[in-house]
Protein backbone atom coordinates (compact mmCIF):
# COMPACT_ATOMS: atom_id res chain seq x y z
CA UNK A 1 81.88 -26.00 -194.31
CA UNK A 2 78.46 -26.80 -192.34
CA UNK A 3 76.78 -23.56 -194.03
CA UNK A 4 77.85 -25.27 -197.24
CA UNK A 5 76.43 -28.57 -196.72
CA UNK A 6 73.17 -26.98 -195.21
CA UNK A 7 72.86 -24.93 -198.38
CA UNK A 8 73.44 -28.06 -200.84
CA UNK A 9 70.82 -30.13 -198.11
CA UNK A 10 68.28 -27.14 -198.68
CA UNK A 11 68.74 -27.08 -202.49
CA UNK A 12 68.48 -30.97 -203.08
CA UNK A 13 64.98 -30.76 -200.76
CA UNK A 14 64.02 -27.49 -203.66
CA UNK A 15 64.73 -29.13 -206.58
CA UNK A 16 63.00 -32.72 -205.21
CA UNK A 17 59.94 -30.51 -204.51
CA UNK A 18 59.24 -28.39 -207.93
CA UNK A 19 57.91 -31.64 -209.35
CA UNK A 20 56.69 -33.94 -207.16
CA UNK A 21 54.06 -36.29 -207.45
CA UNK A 22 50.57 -36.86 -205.86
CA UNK A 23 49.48 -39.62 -204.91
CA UNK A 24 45.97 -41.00 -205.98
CA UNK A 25 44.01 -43.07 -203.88
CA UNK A 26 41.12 -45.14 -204.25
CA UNK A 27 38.72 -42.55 -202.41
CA UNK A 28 39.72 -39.83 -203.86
CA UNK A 29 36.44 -38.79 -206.78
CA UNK A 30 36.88 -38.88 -210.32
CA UNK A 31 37.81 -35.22 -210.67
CA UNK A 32 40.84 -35.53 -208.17
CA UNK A 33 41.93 -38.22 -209.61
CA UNK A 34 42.24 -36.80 -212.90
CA UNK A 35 43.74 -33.57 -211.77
CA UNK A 36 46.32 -35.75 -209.59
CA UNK A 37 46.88 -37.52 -213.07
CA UNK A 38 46.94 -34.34 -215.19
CA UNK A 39 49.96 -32.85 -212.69
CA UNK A 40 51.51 -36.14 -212.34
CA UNK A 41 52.04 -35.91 -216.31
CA UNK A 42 53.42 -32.22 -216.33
CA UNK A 43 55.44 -33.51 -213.84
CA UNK A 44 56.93 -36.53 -215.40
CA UNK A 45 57.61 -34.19 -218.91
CA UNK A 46 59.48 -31.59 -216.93
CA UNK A 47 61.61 -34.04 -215.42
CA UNK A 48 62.28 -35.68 -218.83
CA UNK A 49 62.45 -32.20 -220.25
CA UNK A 50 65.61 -31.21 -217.22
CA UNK A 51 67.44 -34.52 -218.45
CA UNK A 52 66.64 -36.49 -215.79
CA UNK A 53 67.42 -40.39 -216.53
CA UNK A 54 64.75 -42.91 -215.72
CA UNK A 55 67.57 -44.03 -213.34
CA UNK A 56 66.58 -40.56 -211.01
CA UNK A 57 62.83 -40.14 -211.38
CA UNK A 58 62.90 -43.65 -210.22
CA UNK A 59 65.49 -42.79 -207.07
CA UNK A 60 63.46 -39.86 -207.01
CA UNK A 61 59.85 -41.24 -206.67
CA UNK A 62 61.46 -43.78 -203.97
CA UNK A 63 62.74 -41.36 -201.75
CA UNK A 64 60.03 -38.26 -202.16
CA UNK A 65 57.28 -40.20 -202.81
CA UNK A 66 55.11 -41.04 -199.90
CA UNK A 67 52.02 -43.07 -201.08
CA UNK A 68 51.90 -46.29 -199.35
């Protein structure tokens, strides 16, 4: 039973991580920010495109996200 809950832990942490999101700070230059933009939007489109609800990118950008 514990090897099955570690795997499911492991997995959840995978598929939180293929598309996360950066944060973008006010220091950061023009060019990072508009990379950081540019992969924030492929990231947003593949979550929409894997049928996640704006219910989970929301949970998801609460609990994965860590700009402050």
């Amino acid at each position: 039973m514990n090897k099955i809950l570690m795997i499911a832990v492991v997995g959840l942490l995978l598929v939180g991580s293929v598309s996360a999101y950066g944060c973008i700070y006010k220091n950061d230059n023009e060019a990072v920010k508009d990379f950081k933009m540019k992969l924030n939007s492929i990231s947003l489109q593949q979550d929409v495109n894997n049928g996640l609800s704006e219910e989970a990118i929301i949970i998801k950008l609460k609990y994965f996200g860590p700009c402050k």
